[in-house]
PDB file of N, CA and C in Angstrom:
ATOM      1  N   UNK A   1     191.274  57.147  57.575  1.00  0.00           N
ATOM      2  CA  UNK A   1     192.182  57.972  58.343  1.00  0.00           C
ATOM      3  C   UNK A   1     192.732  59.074  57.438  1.00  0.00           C
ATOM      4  N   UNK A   2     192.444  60.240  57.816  1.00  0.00           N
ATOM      5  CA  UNK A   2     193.036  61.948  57.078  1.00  0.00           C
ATOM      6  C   UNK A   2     194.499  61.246  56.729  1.00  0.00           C
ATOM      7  N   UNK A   3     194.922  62.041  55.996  1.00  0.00           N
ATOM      8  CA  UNK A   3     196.383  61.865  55.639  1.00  0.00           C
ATOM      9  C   UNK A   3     197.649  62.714  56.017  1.00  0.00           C
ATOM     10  N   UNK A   4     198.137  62.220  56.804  1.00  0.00           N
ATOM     11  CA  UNK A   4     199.408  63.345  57.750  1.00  0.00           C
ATOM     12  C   UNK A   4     200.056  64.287  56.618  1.00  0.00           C
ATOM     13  N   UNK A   5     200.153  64.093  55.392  1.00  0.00           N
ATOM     14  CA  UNK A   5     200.573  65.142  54.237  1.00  0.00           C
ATOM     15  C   UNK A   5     199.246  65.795  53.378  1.00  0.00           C
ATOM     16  N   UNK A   6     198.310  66.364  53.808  1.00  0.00           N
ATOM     17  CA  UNK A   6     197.010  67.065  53.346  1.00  0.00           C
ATOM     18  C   UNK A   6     197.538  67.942  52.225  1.00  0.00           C
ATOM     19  N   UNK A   7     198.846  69.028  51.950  1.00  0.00           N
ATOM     20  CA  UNK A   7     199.062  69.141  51.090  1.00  0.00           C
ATOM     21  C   UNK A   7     199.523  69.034  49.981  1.00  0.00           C
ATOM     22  N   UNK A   8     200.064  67.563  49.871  1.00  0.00           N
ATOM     23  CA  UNK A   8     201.129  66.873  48.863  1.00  0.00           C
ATOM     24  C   UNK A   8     199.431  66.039  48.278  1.00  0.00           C
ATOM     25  N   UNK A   9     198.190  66.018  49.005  1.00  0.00           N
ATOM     26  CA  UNK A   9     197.081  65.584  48.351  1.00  0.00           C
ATOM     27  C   UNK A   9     196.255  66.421  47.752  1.00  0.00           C
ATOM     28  N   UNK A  10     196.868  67.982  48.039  1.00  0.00           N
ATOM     29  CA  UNK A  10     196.204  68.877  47.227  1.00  0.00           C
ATOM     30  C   UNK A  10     196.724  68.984  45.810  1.00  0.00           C
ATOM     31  N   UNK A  11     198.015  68.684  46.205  1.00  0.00           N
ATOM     32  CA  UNK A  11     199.212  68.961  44.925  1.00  0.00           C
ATOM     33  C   UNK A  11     198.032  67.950  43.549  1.00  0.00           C
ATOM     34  N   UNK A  12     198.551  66.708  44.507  1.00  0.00           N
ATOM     35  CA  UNK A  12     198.044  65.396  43.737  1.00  0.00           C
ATOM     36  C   UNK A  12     196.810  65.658  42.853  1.00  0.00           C
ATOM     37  N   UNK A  13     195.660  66.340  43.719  1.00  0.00           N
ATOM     38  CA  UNK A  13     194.493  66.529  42.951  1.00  0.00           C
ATOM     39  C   UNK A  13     194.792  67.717  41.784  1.00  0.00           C
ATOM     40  N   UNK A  14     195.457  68.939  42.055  1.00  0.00           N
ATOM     41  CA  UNK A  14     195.963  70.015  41.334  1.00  0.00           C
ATOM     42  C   UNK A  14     196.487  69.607  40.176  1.00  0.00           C
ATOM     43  N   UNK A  15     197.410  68.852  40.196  1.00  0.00           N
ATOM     44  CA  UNK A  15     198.249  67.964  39.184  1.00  0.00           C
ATOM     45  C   UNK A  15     197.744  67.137  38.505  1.00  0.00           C
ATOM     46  N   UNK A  16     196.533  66.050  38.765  1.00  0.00           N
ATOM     47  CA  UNK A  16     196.069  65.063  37.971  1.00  0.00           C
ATOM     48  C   UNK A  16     194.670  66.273  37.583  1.00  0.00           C
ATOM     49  N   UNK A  17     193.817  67.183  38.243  1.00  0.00           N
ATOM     50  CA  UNK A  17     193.147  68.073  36.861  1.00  0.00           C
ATOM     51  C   UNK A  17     193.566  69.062  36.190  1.00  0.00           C
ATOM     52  N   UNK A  18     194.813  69.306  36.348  1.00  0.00           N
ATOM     53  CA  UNK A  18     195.587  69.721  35.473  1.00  0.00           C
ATOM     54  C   UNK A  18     195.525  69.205  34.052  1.00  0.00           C
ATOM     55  N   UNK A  19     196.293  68.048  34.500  1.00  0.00           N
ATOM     56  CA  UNK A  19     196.350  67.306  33.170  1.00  0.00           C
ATOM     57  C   UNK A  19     195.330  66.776  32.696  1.00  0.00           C
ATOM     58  N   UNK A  20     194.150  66.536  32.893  1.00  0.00           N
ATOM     59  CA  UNK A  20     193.083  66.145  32.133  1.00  0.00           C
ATOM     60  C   UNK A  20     192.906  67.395  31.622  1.00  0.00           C
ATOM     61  N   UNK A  21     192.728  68.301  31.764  1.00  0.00           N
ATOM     62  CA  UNK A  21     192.560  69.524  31.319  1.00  0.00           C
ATOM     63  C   UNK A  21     193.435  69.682  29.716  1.00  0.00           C
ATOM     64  N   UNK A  22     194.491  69.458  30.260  1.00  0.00           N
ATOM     65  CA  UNK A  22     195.511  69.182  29.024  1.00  0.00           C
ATOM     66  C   UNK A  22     195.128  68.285  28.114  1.00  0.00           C
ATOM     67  N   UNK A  23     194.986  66.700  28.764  1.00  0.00           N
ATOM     68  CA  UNK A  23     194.979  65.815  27.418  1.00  0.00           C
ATOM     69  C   UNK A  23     193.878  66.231  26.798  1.00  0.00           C
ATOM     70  N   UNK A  24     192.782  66.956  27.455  1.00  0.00           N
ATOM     71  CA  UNK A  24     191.365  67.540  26.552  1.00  0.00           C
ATOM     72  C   UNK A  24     191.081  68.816  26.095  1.00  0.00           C
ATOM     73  N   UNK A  25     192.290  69.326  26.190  1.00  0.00           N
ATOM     74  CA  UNK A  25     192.159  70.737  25.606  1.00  0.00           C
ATOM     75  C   UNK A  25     191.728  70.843  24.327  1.00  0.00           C
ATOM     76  N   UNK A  26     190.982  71.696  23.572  1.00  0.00           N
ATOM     77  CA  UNK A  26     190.720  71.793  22.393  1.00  0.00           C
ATOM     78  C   UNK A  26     189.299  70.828  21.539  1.00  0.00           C
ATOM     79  N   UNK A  27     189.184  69.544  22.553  1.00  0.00           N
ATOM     80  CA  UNK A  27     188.259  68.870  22.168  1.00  0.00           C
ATOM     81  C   UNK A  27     187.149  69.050  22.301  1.00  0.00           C
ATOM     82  N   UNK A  28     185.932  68.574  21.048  1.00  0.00           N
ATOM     83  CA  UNK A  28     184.667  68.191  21.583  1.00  0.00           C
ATOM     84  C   UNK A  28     184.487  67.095  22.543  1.00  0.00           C
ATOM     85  N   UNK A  29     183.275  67.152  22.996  1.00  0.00           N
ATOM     86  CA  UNK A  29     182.696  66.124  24.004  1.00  0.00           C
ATOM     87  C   UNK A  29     182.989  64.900  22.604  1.00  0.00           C
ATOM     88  N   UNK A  30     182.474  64.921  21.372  1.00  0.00           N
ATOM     89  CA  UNK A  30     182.386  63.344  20.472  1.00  0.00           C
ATOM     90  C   UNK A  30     184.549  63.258  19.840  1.00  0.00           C
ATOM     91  N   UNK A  31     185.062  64.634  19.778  1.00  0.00           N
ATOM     92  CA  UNK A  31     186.232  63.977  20.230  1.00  0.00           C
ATOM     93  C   UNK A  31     187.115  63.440  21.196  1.00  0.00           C
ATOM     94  N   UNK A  32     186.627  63.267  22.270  1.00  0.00           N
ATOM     95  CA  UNK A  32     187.110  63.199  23.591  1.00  0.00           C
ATOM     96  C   UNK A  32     186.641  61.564  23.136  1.00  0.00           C
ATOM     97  N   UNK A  33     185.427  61.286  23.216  1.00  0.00           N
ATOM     98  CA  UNK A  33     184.504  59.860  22.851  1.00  0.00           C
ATOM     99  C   UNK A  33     185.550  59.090  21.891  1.00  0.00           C
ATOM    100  N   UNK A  34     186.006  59.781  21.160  1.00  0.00           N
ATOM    101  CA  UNK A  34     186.482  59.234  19.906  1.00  0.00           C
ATOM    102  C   UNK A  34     188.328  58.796  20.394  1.00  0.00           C
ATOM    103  N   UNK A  35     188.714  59.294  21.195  1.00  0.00           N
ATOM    104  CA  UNK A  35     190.333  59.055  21.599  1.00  0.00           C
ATOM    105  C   UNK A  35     190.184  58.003  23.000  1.00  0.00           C
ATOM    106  N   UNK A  36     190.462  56.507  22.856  1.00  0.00           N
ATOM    107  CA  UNK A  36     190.252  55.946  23.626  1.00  0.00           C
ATOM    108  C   UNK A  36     190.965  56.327  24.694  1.00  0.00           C
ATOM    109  N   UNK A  37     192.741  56.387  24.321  1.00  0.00           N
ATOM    110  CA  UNK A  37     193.795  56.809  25.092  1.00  0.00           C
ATOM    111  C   UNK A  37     193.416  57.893  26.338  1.00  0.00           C
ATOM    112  N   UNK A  38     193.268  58.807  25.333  1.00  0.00           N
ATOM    113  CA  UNK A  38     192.271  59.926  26.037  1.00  0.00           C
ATOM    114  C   UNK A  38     191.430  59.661  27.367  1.00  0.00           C
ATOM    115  N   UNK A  39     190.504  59.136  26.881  1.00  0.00           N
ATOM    116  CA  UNK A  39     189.469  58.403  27.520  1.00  0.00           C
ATOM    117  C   UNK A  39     190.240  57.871  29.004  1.00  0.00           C
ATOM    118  N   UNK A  40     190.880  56.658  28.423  1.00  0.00           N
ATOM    119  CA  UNK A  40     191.589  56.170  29.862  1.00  0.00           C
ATOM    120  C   UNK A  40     192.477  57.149  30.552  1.00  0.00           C
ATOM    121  N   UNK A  41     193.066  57.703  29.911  1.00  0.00           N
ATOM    122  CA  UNK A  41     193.825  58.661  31.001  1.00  0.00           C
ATOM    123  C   UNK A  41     193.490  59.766  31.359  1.00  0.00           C
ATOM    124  N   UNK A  42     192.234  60.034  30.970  1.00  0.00           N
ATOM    125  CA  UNK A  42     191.722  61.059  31.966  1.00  0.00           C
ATOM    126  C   UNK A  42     190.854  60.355  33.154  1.00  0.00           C
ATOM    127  N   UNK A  43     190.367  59.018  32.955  1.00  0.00           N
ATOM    128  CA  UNK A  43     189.402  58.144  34.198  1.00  0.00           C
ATOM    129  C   UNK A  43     190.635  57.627  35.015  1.00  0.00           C
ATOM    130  N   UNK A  44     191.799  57.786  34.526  1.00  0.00           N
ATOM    131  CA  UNK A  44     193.164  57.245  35.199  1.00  0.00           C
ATOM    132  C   UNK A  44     193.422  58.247  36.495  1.00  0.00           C
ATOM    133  N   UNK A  45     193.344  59.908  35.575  1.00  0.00           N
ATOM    134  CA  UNK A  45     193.596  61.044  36.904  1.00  0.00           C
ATOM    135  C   UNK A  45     191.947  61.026  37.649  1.00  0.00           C
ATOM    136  N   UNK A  46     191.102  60.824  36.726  1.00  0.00           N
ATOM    137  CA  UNK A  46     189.938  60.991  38.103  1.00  0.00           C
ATOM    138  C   UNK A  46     190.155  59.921  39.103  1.00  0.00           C
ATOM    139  N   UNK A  47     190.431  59.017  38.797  1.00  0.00           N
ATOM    140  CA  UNK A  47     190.492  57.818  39.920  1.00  0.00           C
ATOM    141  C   UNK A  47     191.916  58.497  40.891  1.00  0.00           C
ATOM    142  N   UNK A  48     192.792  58.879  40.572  1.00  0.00           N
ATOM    143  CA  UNK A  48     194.064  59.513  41.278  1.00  0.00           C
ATOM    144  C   UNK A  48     193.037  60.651  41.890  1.00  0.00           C
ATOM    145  N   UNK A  49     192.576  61.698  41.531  1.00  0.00           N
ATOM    146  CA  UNK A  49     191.922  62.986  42.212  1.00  0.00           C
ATOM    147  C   UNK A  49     191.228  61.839  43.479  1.00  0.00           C
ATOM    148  N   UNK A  50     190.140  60.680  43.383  1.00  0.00           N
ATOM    149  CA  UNK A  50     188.842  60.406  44.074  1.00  0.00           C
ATOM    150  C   UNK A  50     190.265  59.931  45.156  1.00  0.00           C
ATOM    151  N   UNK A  51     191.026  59.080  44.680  1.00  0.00           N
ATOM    152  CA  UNK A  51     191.699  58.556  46.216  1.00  0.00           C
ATOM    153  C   UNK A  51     192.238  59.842  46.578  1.00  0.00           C
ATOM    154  N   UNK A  52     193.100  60.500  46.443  1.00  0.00           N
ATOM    155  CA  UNK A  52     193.461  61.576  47.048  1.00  0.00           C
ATOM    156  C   UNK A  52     192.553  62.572  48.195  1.00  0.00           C
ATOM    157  N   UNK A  53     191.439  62.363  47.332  1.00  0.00           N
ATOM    158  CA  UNK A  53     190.195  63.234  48.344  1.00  0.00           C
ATOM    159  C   UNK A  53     189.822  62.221  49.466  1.00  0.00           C
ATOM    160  N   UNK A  54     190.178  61.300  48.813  1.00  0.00           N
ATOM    161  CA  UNK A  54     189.440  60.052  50.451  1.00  0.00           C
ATOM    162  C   UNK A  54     190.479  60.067  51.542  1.00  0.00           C
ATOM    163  N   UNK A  55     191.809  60.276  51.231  1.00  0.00           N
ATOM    164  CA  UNK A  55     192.958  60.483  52.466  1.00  0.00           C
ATOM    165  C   UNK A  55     192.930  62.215  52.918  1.00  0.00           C
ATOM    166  N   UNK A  56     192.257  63.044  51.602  1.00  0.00           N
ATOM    167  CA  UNK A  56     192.374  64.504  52.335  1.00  0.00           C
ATOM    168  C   UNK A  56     191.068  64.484  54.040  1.00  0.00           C
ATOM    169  N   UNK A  57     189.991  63.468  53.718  1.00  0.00           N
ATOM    170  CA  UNK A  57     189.387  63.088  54.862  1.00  0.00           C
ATOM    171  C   UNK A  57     188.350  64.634  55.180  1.00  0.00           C
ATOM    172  N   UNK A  58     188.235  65.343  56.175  1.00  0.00           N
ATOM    173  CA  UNK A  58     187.430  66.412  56.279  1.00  0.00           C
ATOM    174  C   UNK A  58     188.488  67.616  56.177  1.00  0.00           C
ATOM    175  N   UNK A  59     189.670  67.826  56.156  1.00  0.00           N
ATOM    176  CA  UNK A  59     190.826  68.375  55.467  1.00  0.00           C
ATOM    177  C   UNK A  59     189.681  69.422  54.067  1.00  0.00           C
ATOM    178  N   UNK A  60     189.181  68.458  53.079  1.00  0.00           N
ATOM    179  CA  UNK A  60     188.877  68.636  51.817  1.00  0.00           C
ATOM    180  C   UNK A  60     188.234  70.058  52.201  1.00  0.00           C
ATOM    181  N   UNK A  61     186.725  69.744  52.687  1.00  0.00           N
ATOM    182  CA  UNK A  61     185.347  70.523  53.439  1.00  0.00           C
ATOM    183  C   UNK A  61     185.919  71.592  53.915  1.00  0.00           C
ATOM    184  N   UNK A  62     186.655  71.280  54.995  1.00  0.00           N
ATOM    185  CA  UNK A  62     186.980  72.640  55.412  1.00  0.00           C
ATOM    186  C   UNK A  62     188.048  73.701  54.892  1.00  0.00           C
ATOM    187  N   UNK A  63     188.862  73.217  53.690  1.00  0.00           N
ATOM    188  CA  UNK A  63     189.832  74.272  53.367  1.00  0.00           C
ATOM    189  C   UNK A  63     189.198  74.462  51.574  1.00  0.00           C
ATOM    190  N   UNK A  64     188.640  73.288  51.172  1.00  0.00           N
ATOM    191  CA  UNK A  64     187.962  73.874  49.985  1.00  0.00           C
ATOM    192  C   UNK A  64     186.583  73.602  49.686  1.00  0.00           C
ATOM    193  N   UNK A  65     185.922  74.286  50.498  1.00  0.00           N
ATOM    194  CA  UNK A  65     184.271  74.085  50.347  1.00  0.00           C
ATOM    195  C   UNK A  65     183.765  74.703  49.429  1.00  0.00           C
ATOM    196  N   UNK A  66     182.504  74.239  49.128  1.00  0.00           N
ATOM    197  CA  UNK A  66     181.745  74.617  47.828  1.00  0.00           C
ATOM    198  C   UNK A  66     182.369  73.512  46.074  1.00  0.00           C
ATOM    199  N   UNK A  67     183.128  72.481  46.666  1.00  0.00           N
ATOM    200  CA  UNK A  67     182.759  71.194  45.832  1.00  0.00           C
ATOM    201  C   UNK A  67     181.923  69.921  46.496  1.00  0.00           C
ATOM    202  N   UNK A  68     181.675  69.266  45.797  1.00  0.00           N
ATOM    203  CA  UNK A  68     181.217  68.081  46.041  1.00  0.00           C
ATOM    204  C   UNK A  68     182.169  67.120  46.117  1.00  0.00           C
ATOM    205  N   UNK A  69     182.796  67.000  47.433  1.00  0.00           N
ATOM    206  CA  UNK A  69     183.826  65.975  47.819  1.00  0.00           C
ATOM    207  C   UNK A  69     182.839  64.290  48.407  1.00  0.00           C
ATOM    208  N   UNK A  70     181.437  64.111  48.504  1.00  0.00           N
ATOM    209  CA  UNK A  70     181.019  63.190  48.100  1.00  0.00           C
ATOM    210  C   UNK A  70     181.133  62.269  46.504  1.00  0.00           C
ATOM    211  N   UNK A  71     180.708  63.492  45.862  1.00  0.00           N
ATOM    212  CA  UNK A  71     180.629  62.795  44.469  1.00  0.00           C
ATOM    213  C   UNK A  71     182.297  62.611  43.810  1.00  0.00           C
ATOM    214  N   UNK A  72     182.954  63.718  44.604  1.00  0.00           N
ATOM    215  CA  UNK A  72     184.541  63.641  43.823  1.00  0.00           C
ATOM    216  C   UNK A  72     185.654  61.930  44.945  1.00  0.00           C
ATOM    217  N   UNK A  73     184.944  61.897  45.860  1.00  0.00           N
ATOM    218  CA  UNK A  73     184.956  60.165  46.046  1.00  0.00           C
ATOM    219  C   UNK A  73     185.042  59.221  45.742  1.00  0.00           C
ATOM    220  N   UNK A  74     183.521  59.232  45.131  1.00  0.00           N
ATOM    221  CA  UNK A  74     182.937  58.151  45.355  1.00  0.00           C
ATOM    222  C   UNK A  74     182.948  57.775  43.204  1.00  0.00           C
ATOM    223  N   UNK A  75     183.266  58.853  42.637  1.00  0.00           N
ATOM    224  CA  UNK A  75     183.926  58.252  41.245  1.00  0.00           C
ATOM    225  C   UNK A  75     184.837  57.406  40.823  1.00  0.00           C
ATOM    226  N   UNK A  76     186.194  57.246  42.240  1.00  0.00           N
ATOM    227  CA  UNK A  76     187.003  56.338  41.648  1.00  0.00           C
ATOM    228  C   UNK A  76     186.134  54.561  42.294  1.00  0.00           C
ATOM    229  N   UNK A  77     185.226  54.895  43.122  1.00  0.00           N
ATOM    230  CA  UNK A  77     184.694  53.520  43.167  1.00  0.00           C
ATOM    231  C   UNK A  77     183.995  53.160  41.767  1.00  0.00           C
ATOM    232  N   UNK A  78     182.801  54.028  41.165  1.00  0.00           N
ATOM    233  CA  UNK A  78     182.189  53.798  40.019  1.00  0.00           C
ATOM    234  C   UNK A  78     183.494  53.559  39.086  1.00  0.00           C
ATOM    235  N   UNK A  79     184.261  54.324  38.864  1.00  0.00           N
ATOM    236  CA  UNK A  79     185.235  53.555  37.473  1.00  0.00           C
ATOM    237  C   UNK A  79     186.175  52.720  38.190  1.00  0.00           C
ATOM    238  N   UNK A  80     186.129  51.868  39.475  1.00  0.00           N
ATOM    239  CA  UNK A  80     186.461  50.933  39.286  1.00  0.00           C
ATOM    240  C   UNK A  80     185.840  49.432  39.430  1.00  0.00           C
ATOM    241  N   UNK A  81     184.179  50.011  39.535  1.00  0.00           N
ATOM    242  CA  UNK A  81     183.080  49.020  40.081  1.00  0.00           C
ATOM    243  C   UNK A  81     182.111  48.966  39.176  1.00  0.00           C
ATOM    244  N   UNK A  82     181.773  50.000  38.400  1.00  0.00           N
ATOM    245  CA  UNK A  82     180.728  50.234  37.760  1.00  0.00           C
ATOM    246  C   UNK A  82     180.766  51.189  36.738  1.00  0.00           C
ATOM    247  N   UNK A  83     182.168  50.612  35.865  1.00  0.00           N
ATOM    248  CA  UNK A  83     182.859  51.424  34.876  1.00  0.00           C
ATOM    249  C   UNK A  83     181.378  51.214  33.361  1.00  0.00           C
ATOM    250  N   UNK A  84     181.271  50.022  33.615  1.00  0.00           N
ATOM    251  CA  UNK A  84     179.780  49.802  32.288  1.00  0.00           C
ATOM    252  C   UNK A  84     178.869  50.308  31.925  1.00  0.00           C
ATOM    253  N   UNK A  85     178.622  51.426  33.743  1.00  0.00           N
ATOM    254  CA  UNK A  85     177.544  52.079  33.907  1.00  0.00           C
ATOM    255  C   UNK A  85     177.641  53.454  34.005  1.00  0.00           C
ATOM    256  N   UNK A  86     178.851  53.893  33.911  1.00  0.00           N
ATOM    257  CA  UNK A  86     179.098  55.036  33.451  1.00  0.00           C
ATOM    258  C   UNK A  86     178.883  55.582  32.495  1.00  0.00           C
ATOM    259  N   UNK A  87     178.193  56.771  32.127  1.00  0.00           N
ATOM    260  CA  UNK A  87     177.984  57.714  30.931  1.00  0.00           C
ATOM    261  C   UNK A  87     178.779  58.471  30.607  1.00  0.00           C
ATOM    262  N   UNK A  88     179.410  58.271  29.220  1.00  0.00           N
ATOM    263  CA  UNK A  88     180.209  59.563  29.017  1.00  0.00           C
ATOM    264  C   UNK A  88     179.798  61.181  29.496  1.00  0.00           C
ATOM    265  N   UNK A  89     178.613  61.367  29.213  1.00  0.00           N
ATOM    266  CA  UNK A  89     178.395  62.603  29.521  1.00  0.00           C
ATOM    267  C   UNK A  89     178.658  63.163  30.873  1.00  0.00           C
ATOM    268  N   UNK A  90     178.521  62.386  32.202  1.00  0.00           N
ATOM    269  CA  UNK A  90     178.931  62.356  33.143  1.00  0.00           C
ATOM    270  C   UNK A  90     180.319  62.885  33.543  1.00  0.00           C
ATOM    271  N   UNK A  91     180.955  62.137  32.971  1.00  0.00           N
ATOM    272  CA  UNK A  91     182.864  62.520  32.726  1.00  0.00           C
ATOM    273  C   UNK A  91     183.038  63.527  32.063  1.00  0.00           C
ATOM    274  N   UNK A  92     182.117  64.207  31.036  1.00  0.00           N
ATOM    275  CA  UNK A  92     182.360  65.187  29.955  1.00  0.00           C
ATOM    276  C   UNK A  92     182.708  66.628  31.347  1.00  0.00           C
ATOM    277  N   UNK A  93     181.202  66.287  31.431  1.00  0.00           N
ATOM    278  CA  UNK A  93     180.587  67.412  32.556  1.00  0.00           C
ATOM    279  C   UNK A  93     181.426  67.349  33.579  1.00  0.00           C
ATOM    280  N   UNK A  94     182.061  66.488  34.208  1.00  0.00           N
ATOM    281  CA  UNK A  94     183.129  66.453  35.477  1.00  0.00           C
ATOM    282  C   UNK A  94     184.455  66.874  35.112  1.00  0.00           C
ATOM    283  N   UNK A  95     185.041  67.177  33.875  1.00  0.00           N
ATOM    284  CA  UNK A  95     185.726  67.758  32.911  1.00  0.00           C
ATOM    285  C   UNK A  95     186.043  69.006  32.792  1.00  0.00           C
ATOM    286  N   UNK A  96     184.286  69.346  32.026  1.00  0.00           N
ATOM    287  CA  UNK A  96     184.585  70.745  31.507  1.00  0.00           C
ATOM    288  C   UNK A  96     183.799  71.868  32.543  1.00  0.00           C
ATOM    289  N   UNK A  97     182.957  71.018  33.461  1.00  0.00           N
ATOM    290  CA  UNK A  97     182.240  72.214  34.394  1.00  0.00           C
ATOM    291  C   UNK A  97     182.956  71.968  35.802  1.00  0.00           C
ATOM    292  N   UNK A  98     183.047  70.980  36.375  1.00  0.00           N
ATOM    293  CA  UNK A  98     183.903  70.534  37.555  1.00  0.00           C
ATOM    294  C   UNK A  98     185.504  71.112  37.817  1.00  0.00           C
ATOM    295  N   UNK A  99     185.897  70.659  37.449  1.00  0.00           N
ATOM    296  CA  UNK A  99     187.584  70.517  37.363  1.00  0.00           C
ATOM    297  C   UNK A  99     188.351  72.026  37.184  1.00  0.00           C
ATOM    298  N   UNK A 100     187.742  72.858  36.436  1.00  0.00           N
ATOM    299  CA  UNK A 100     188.532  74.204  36.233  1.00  0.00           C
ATOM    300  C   UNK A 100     188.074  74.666  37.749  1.00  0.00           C
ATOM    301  N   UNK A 101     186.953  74.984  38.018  1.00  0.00           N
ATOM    302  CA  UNK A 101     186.891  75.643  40.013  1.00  0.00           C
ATOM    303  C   UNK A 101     187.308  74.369  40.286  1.00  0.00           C
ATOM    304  N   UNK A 102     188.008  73.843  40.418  1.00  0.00           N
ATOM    305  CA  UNK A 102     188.731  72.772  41.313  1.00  0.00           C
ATOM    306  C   UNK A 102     190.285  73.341  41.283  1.00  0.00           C
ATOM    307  N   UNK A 103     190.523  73.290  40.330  1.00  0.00           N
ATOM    308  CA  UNK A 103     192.105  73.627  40.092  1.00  0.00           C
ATOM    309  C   UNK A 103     192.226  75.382  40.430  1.00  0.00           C
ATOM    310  N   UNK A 104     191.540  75.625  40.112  1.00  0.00           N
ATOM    311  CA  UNK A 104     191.592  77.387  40.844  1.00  0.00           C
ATOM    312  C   UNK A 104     191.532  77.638  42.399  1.00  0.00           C
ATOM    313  N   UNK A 105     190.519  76.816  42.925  1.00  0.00           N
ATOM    314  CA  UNK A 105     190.660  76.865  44.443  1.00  0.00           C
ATOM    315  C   UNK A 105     191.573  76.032  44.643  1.00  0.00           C
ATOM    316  N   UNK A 106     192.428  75.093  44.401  1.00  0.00           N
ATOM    317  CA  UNK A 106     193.478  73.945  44.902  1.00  0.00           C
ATOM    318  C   UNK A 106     194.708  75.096  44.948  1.00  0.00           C
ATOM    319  N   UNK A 107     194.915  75.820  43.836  1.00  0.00           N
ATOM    320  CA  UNK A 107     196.047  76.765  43.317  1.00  0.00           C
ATOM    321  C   UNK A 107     196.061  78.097  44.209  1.00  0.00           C
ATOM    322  N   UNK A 108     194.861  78.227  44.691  1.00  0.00           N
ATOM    323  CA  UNK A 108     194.489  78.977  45.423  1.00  0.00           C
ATOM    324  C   UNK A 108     194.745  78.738  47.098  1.00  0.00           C
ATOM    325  N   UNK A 109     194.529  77.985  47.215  1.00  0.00           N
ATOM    326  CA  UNK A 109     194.943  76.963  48.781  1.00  0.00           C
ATOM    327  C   UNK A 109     196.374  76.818  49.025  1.00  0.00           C
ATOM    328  N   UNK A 110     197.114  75.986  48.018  1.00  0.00           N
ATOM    329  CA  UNK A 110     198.341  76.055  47.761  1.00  0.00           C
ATOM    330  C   UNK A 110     199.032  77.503  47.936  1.00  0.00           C
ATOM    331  N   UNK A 111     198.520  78.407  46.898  1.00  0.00           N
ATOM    332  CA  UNK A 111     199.314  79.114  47.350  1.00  0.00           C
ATOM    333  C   UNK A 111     199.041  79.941  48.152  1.00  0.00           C
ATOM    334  N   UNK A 112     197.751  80.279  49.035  1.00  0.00           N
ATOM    335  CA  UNK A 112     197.578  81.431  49.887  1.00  0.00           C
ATOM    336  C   UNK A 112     197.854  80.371  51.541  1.00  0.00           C
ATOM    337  N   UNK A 113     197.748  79.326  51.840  1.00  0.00           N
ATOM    338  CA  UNK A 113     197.556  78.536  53.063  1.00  0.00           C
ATOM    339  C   UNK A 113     198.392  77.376  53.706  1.00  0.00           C
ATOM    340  N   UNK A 114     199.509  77.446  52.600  1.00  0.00           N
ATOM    341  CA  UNK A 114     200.100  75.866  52.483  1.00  0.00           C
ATOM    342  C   UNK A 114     201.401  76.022  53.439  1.00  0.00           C
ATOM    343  N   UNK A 115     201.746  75.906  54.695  1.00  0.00           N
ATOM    344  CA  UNK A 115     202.829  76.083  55.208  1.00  0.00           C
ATOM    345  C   UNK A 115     204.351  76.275  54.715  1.00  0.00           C
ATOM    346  N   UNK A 116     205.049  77.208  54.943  1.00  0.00           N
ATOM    347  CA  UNK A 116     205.985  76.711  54.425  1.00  0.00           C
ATOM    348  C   UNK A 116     206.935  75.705  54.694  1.00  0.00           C
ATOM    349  N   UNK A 117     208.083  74.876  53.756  1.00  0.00           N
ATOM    350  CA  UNK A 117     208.683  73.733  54.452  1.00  0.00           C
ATOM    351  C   UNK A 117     209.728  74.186  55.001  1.00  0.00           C
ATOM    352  N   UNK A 118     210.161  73.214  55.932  1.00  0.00           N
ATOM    353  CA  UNK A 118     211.216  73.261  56.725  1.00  0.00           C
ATOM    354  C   UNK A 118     211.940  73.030  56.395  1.00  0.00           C
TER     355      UNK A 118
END
């Protein structure tokens, strides 16, 4: 079921790749590998981004198309089902090529579409 607050789930996604963005600023892909902390709290906000997109429902598609809201899903099932079988490189790449056009169109949505409150 969509989520009656669609933009407090844009926020959510805006906000948690934000901050991965942050805790990995400056790093290589083998320092990123190398900071466990790191590590978990950036699979901490992807798992926050994947539920968020599963309550944005078809919300996602139609106000920010041109991601992959299948694959941005269906990640918090893999890190929480099939975390063993995950490749770092996978996460690197969902990181450093994914996530910046994510946060530009979210920021973008937000601020050109987002009702104002009452």
């Amino acid at each position: 079921m969509p989520s009656s607050r669609p933009w407090v789930r844009v926020e959510d996604i805006l906000e948690n790749a934000s901050a991965v963005l942050e805790y990995t600023q400056g790093m290589s892909h083998d320092d990123y590998l190398a900071d466990r902390k790191t590590v978990d709290a950036c699979e901490r906000c992807l798992s926050r981004i994947s539920e968020a997109a599963v309550k944005l429902g078809s919300f996602a598609e139609e106000r920010l198309p041109g991601h992959n809201w299948i694959g941005i899903r269906n990640i918090g099932n893999i890190l929480r089902h099939e975390y063993d079988q995950l490749e770092a490189p996978t996460i690197w790449d969902v990181i450093t090529i994914h996530l910046p056009p994510l946060i530009a169109d979210a920021r973008a949505l937000l601020a050109n579409e987002r009702p104002a409150e009452s």
